[in-house]
PDB file of N, CA and C in Angstrom:
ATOM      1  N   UNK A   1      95.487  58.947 110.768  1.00  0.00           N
ATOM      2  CA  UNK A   1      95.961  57.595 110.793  1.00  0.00           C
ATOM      3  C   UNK A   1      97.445  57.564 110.451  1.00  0.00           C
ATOM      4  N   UNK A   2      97.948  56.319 111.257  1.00  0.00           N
ATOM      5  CA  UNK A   2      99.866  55.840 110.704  1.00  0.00           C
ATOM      6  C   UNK A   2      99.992  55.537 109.586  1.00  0.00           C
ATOM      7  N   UNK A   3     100.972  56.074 109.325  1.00  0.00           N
ATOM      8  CA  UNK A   3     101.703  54.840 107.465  1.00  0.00           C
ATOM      9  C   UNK A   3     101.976  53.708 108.523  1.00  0.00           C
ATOM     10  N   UNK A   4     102.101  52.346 107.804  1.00  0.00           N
ATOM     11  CA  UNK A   4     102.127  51.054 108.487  1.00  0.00           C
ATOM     12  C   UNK A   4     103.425  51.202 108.253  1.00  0.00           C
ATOM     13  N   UNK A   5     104.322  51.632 106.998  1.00  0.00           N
ATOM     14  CA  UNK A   5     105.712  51.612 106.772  1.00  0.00           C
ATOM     15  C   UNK A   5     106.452  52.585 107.380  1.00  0.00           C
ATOM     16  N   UNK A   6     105.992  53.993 107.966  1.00  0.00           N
ATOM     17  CA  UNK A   6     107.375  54.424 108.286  1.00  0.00           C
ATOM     18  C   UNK A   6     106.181  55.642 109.569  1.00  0.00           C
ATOM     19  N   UNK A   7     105.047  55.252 109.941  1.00  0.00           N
ATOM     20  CA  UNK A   7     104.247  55.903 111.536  1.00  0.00           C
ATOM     21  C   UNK A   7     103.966  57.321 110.747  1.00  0.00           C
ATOM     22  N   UNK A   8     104.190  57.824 110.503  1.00  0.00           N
ATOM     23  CA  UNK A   8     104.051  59.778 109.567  1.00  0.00           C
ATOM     24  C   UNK A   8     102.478  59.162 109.609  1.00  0.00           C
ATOM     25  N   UNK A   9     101.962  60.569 109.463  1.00  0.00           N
ATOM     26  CA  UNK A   9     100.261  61.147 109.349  1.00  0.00           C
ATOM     27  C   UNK A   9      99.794  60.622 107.939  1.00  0.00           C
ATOM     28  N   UNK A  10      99.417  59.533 107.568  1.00  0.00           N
ATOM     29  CA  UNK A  10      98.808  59.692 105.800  1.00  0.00           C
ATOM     30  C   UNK A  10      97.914  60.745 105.807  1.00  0.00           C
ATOM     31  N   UNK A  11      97.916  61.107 104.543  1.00  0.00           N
ATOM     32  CA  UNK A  11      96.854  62.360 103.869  1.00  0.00           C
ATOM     33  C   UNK A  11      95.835  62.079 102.850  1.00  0.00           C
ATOM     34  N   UNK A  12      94.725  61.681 102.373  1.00  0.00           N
ATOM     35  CA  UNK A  12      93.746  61.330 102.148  1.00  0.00           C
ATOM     36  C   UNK A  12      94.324  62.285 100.555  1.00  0.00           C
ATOM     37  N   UNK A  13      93.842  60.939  99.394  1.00  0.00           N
ATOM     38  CA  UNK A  13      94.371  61.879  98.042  1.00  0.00           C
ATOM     39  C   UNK A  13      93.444  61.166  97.149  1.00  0.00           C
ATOM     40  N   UNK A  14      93.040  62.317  96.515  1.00  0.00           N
ATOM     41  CA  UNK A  14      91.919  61.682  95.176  1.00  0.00           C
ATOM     42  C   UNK A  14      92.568  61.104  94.058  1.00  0.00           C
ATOM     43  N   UNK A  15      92.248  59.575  93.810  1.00  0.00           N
ATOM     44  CA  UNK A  15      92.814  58.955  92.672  1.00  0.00           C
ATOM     45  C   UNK A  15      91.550  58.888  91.320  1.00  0.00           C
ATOM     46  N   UNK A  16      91.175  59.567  90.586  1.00  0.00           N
ATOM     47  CA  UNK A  16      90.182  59.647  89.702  1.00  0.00           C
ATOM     48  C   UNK A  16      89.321  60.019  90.382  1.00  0.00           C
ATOM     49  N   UNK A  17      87.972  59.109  90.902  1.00  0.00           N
ATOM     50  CA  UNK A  17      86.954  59.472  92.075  1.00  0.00           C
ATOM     51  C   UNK A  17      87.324  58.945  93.124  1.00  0.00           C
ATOM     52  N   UNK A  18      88.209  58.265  93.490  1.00  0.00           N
ATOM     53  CA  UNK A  18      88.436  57.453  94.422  1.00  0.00           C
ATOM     54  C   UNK A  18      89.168  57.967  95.526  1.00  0.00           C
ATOM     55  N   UNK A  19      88.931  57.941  97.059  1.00  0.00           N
ATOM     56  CA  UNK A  19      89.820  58.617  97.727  1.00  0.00           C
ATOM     57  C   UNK A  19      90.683  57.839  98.214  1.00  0.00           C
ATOM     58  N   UNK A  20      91.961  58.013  98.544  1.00  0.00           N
ATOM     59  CA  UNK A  20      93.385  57.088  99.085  1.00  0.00           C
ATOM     60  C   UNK A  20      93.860  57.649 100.202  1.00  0.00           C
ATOM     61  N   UNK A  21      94.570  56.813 100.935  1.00  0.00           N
ATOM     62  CA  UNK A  21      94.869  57.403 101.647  1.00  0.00           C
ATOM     63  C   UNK A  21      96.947  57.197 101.352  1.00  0.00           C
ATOM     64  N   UNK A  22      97.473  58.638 101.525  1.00  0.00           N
ATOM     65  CA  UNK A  22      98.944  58.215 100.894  1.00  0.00           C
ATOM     66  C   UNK A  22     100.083  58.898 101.878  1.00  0.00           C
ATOM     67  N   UNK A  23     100.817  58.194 102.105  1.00  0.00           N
ATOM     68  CA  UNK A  23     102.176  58.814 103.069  1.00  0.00           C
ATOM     69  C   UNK A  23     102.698  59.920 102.576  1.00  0.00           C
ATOM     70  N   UNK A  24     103.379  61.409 102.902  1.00  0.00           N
ATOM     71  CA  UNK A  24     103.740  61.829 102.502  1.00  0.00           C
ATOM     72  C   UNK A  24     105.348  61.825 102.378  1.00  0.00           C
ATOM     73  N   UNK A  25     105.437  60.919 103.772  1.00  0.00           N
ATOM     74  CA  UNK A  25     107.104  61.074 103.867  1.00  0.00           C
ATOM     75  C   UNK A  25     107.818  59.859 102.795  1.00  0.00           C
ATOM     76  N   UNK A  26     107.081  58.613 102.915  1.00  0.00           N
ATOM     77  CA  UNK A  26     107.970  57.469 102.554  1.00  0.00           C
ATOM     78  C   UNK A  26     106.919  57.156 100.940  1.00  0.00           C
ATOM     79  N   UNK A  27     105.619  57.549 100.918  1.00  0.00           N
ATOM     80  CA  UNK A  27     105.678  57.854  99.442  1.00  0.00           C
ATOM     81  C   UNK A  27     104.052  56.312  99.059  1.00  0.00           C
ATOM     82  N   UNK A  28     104.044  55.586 100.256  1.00  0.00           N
ATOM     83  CA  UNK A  28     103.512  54.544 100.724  1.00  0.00           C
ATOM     84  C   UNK A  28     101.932  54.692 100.440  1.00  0.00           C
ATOM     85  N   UNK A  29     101.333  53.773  99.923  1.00  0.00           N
ATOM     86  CA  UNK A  29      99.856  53.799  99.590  1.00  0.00           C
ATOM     87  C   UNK A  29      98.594  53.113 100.264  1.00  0.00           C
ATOM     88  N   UNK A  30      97.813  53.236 100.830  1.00  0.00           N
ATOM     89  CA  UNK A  30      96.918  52.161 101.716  1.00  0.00           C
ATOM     90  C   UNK A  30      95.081  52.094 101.677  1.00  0.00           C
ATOM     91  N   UNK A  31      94.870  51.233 100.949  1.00  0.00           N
ATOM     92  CA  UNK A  31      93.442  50.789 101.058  1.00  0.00           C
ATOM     93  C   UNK A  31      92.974  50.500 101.663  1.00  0.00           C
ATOM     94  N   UNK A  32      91.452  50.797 101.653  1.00  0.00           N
ATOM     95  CA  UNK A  32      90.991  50.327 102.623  1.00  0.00           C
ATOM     96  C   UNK A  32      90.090  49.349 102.231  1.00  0.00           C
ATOM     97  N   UNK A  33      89.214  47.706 102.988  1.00  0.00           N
ATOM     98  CA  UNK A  33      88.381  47.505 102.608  1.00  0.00           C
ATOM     99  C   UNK A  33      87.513  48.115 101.476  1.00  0.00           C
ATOM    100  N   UNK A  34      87.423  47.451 100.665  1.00  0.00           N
ATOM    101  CA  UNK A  34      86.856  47.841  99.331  1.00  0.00           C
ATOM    102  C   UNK A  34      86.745  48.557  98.333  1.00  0.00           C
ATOM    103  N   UNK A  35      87.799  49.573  98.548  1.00  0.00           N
ATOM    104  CA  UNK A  35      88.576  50.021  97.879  1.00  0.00           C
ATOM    105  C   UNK A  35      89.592  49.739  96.487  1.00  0.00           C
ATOM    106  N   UNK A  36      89.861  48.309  96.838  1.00  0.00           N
ATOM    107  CA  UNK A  36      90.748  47.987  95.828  1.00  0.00           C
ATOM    108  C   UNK A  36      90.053  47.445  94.750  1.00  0.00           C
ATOM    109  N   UNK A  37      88.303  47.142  95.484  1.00  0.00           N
ATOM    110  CA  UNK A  37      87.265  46.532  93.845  1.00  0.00           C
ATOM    111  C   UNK A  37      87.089  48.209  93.596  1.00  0.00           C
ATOM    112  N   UNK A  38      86.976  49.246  93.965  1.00  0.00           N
ATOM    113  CA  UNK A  38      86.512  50.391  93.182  1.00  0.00           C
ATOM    114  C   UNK A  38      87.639  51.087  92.517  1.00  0.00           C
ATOM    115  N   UNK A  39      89.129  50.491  92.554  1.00  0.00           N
ATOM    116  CA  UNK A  39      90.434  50.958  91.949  1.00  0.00           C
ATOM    117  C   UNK A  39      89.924  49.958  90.528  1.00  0.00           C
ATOM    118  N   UNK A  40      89.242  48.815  90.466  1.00  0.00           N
ATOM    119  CA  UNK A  40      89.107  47.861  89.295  1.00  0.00           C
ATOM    120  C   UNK A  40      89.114  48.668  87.913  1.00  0.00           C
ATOM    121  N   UNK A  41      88.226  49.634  87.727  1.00  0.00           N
ATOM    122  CA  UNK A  41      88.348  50.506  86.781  1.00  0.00           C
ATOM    123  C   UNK A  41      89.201  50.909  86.395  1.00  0.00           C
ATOM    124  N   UNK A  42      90.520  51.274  87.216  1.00  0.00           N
ATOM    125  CA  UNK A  42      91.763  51.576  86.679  1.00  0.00           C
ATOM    126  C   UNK A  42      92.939  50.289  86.273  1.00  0.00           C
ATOM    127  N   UNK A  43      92.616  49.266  86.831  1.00  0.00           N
ATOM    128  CA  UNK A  43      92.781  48.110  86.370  1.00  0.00           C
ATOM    129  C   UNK A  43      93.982  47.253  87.582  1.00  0.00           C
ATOM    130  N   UNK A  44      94.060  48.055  88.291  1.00  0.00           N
ATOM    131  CA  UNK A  44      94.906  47.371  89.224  1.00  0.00           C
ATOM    132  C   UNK A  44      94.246  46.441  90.064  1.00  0.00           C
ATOM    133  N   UNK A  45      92.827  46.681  91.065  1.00  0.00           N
ATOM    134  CA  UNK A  45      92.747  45.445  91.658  1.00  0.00           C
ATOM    135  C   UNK A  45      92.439  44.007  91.012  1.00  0.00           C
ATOM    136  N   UNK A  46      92.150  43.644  89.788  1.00  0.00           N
ATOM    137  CA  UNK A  46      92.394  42.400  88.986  1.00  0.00           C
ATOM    138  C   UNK A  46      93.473  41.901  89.686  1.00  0.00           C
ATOM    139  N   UNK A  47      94.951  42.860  89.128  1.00  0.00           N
ATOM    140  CA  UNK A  47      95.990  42.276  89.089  1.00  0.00           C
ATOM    141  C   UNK A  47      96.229  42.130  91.014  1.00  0.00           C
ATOM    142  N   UNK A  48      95.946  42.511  92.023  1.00  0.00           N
ATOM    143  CA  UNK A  48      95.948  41.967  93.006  1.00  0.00           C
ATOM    144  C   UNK A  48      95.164  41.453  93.766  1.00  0.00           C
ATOM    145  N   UNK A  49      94.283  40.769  93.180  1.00  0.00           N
ATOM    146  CA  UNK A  49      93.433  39.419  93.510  1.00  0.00           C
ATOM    147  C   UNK A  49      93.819  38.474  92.138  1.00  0.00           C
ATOM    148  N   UNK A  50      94.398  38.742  91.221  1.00  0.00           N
ATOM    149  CA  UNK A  50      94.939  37.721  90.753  1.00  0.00           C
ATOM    150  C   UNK A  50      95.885  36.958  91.006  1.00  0.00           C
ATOM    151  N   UNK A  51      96.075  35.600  91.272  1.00  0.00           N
ATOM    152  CA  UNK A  51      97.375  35.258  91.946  1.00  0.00           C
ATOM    153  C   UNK A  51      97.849  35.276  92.936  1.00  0.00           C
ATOM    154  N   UNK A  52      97.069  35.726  94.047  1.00  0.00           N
ATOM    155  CA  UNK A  52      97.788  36.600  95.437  1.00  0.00           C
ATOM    156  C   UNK A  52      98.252  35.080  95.879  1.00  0.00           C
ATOM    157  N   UNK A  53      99.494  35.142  96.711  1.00  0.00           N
ATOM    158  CA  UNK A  53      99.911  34.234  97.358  1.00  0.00           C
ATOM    159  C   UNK A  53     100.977  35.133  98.341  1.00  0.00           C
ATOM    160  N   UNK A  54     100.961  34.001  99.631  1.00  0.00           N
ATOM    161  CA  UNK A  54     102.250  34.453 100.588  1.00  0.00           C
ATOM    162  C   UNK A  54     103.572  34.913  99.936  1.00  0.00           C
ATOM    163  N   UNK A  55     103.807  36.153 100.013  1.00  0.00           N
ATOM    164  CA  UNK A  55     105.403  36.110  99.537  1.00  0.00           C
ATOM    165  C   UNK A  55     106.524  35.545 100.260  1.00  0.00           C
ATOM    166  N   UNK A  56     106.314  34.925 101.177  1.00  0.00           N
ATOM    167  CA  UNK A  56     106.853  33.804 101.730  1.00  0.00           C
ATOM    168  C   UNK A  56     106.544  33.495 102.962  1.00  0.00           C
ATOM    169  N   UNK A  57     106.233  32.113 103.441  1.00  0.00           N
ATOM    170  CA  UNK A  57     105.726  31.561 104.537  1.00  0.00           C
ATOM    171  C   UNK A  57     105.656  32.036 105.540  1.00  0.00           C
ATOM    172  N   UNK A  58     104.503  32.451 105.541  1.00  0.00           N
ATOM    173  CA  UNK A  58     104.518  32.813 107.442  1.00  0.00           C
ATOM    174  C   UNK A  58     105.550  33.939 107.882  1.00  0.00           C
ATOM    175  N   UNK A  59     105.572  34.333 106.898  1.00  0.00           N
ATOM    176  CA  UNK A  59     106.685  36.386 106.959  1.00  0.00           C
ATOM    177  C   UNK A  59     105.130  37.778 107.292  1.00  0.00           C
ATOM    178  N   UNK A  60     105.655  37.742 108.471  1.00  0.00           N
ATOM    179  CA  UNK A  60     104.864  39.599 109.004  1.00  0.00           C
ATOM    180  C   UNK A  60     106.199  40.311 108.254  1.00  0.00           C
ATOM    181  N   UNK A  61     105.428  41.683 108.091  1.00  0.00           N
ATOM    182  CA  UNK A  61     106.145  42.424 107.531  1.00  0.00           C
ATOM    183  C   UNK A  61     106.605  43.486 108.575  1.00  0.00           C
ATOM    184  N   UNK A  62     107.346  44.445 108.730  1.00  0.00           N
ATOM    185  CA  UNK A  62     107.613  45.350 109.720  1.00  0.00           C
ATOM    186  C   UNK A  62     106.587  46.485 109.927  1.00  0.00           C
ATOM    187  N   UNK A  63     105.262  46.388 108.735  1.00  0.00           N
ATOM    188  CA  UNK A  63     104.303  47.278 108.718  1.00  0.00           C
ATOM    189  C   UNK A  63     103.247  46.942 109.911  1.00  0.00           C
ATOM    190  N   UNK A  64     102.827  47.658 110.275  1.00  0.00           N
ATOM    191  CA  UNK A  64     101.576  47.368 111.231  1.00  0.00           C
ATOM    192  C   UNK A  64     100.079  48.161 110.683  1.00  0.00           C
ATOM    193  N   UNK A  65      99.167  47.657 110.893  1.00  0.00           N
ATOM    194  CA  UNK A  65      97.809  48.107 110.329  1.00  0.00           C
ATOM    195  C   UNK A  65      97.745  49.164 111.117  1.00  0.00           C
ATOM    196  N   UNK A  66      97.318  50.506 110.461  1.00  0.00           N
ATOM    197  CA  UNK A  66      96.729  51.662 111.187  1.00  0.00           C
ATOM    198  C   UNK A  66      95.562  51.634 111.257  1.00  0.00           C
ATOM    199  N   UNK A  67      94.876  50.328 111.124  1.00  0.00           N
ATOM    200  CA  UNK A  67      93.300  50.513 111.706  1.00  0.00           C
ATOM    201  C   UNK A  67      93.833  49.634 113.009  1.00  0.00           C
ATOM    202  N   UNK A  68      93.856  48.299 112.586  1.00  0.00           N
ATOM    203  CA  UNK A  68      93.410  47.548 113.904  1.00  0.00           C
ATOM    204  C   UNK A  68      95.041  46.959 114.699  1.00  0.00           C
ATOM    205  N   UNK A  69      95.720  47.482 114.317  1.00  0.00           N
ATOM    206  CA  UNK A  69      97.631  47.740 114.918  1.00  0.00           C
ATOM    207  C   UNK A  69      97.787  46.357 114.554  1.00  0.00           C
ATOM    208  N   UNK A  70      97.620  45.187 113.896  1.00  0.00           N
ATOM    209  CA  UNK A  70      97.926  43.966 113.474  1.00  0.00           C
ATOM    210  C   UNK A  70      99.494  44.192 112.608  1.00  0.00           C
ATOM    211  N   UNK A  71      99.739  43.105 112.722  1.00  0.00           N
ATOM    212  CA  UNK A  71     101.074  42.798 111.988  1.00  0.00           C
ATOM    213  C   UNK A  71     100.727  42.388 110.648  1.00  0.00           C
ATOM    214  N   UNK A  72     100.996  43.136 109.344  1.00  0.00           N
ATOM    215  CA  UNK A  72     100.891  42.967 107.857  1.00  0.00           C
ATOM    216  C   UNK A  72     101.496  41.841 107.361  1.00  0.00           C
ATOM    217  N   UNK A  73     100.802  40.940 106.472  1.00  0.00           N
ATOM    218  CA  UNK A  73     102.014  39.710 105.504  1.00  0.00           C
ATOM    219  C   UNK A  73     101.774  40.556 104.492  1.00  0.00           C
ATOM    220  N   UNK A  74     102.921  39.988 104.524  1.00  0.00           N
ATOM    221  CA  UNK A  74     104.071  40.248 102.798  1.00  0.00           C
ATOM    222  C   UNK A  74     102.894  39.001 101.615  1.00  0.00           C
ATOM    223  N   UNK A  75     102.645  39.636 100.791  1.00  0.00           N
ATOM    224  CA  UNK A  75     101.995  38.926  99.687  1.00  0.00           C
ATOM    225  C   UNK A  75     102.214  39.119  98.711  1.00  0.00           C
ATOM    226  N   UNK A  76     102.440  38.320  97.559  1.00  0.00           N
ATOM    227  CA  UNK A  76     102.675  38.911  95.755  1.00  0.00           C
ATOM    228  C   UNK A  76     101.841  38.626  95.273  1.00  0.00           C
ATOM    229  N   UNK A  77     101.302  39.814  94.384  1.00  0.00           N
ATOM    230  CA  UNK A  77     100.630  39.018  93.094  1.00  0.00           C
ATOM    231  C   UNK A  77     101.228  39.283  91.849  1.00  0.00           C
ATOM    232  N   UNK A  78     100.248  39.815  90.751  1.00  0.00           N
ATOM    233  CA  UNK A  78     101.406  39.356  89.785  1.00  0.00           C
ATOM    234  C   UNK A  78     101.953  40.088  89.241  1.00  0.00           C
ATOM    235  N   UNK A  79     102.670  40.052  88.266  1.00  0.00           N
ATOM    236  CA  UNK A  79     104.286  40.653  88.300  1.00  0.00           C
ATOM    237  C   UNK A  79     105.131  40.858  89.125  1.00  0.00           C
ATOM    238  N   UNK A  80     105.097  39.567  90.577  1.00  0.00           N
ATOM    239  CA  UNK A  80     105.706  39.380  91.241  1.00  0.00           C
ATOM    240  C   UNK A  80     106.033  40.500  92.148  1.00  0.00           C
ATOM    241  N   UNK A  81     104.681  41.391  91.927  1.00  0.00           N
ATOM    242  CA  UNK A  81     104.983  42.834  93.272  1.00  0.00           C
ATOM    243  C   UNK A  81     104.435  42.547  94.491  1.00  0.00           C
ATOM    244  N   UNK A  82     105.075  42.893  95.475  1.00  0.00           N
ATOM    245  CA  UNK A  82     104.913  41.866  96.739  1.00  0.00           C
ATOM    246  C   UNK A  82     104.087  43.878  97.061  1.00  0.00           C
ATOM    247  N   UNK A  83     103.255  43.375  98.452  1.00  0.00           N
ATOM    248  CA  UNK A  83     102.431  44.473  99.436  1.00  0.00           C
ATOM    249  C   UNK A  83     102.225  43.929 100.503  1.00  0.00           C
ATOM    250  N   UNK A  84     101.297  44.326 101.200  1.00  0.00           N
ATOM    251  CA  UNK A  84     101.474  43.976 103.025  1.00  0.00           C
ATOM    252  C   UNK A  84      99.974  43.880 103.061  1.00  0.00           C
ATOM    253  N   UNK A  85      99.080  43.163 103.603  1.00  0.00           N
ATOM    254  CA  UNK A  85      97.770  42.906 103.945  1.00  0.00           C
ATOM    255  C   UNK A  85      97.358  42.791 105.554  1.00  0.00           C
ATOM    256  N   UNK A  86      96.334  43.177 105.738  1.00  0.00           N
ATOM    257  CA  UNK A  86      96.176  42.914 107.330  1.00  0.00           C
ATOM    258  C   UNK A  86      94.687  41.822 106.970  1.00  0.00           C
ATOM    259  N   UNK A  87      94.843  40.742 107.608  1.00  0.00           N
ATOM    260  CA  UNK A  87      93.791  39.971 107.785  1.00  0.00           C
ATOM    261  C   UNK A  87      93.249  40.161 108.884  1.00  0.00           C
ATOM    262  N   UNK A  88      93.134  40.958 109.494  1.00  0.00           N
ATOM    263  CA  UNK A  88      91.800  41.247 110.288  1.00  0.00           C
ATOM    264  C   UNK A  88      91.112  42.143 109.570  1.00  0.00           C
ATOM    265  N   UNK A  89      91.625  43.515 109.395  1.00  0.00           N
ATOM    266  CA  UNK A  89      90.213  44.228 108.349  1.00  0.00           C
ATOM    267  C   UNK A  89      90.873  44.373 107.437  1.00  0.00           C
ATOM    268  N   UNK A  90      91.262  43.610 106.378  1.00  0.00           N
ATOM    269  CA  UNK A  90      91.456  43.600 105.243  1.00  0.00           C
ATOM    270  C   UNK A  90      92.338  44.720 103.909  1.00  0.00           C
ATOM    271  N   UNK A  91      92.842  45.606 104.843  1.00  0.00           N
ATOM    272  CA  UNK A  91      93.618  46.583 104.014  1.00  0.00           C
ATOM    273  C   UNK A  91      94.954  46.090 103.536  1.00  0.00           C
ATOM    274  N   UNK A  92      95.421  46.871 102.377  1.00  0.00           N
ATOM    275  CA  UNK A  92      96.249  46.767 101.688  1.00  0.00           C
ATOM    276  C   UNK A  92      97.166  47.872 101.711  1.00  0.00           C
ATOM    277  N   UNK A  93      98.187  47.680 101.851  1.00  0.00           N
ATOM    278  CA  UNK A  93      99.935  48.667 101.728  1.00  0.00           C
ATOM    279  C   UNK A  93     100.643  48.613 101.310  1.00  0.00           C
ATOM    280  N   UNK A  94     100.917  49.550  99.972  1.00  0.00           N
ATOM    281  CA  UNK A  94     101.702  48.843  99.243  1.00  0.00           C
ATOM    282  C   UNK A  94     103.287  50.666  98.924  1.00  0.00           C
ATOM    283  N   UNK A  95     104.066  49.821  99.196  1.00  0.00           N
ATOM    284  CA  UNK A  95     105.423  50.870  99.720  1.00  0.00           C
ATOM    285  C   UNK A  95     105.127  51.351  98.274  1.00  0.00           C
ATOM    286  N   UNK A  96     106.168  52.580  97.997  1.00  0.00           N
ATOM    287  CA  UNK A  96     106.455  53.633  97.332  1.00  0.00           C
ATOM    288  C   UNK A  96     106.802  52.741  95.651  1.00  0.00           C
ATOM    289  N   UNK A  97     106.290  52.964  94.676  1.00  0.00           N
ATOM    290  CA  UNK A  97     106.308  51.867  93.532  1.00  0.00           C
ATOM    291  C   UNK A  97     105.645  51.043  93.251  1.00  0.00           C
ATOM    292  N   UNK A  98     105.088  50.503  94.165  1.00  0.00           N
ATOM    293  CA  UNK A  98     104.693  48.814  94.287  1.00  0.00           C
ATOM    294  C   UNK A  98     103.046  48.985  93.178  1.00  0.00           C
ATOM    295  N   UNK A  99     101.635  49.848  93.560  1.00  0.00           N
ATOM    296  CA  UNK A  99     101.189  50.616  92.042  1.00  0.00           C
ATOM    297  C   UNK A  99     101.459  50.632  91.218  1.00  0.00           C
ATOM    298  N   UNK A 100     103.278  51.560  91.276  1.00  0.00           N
ATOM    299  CA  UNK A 100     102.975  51.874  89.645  1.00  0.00           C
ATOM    300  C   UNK A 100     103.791  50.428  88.685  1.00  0.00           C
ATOM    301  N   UNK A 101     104.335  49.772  89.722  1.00  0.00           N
ATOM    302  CA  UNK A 101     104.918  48.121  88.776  1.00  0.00           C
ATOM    303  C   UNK A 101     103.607  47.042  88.980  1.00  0.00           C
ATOM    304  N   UNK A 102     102.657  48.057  89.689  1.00  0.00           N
ATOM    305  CA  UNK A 102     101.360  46.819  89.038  1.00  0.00           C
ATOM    306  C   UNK A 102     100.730  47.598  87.833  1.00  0.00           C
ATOM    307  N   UNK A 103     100.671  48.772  87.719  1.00  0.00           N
ATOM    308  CA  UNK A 103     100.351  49.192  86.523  1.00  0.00           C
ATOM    309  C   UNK A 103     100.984  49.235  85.104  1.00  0.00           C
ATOM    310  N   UNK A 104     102.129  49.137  85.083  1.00  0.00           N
ATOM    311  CA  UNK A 104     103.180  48.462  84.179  1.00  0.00           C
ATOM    312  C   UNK A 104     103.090  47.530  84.025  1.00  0.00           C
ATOM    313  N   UNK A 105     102.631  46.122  84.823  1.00  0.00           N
ATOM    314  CA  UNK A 105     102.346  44.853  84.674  1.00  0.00           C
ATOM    315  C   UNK A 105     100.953  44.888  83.953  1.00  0.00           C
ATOM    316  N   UNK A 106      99.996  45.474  84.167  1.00  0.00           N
ATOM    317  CA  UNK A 106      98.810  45.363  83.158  1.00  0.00           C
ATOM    318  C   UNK A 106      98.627  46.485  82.129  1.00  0.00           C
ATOM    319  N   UNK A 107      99.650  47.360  81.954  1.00  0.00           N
ATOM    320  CA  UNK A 107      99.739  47.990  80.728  1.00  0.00           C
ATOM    321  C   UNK A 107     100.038  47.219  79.830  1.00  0.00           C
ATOM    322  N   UNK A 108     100.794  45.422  80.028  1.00  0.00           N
ATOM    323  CA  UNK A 108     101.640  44.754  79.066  1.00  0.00           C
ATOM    324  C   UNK A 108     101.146  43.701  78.202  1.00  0.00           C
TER     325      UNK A 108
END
């Protein structure tokens, strides 16, 4: 499969038990459907179903879904870290950082 952010091969990477799938070139992270309730344990998907809102109106992002080639919105949740969502099957992309300033946000 594409990184939605920069087309390179993602590589499938174990996060505790959990498998991810992660860019190697641009550093980029991507869930899949249901995935982000089995990240809950580590405490990040709270913080992105908490709050989620448009990070601004009606903005696609330049990412495209590597499942279903859709155009990603830009969304924040909280601590104001914005990621890319595809509303057709539901994955999440979140560029190089965007993790670890949600995990800093609920370390606090």
């Amino acid at each position: 499969m594409k990184c939605p952010g920069c087309a390179s091969d993602m590589a499938a990477t174990m996060v505790q038990s959990i498998e991810i799938d992660r860019c190697p070139s641009c550093g980029g992270i991507a869930l899949d459907k249901g995935e982000n309730e089995e990240i809950e344990a580590i405490g990040v998907a709270s913080v992105i179903e908490g709050g989620v809102e448009r990070a601004h109106e009606h903005r696609t992002t330049t990412a495209r879904c590597y499942e279903c080639n859709r155009d990603m919105i830009a969304l924040r949740g909280a601590g104001d870290v914005e990621y890319d969502w595809c509303d057709g099957c539901e994955r999440l992309f979140f560029d190089r950082g965007e993790l670890t300033a949600l995990d800093a946000f609920v370390d606090t």
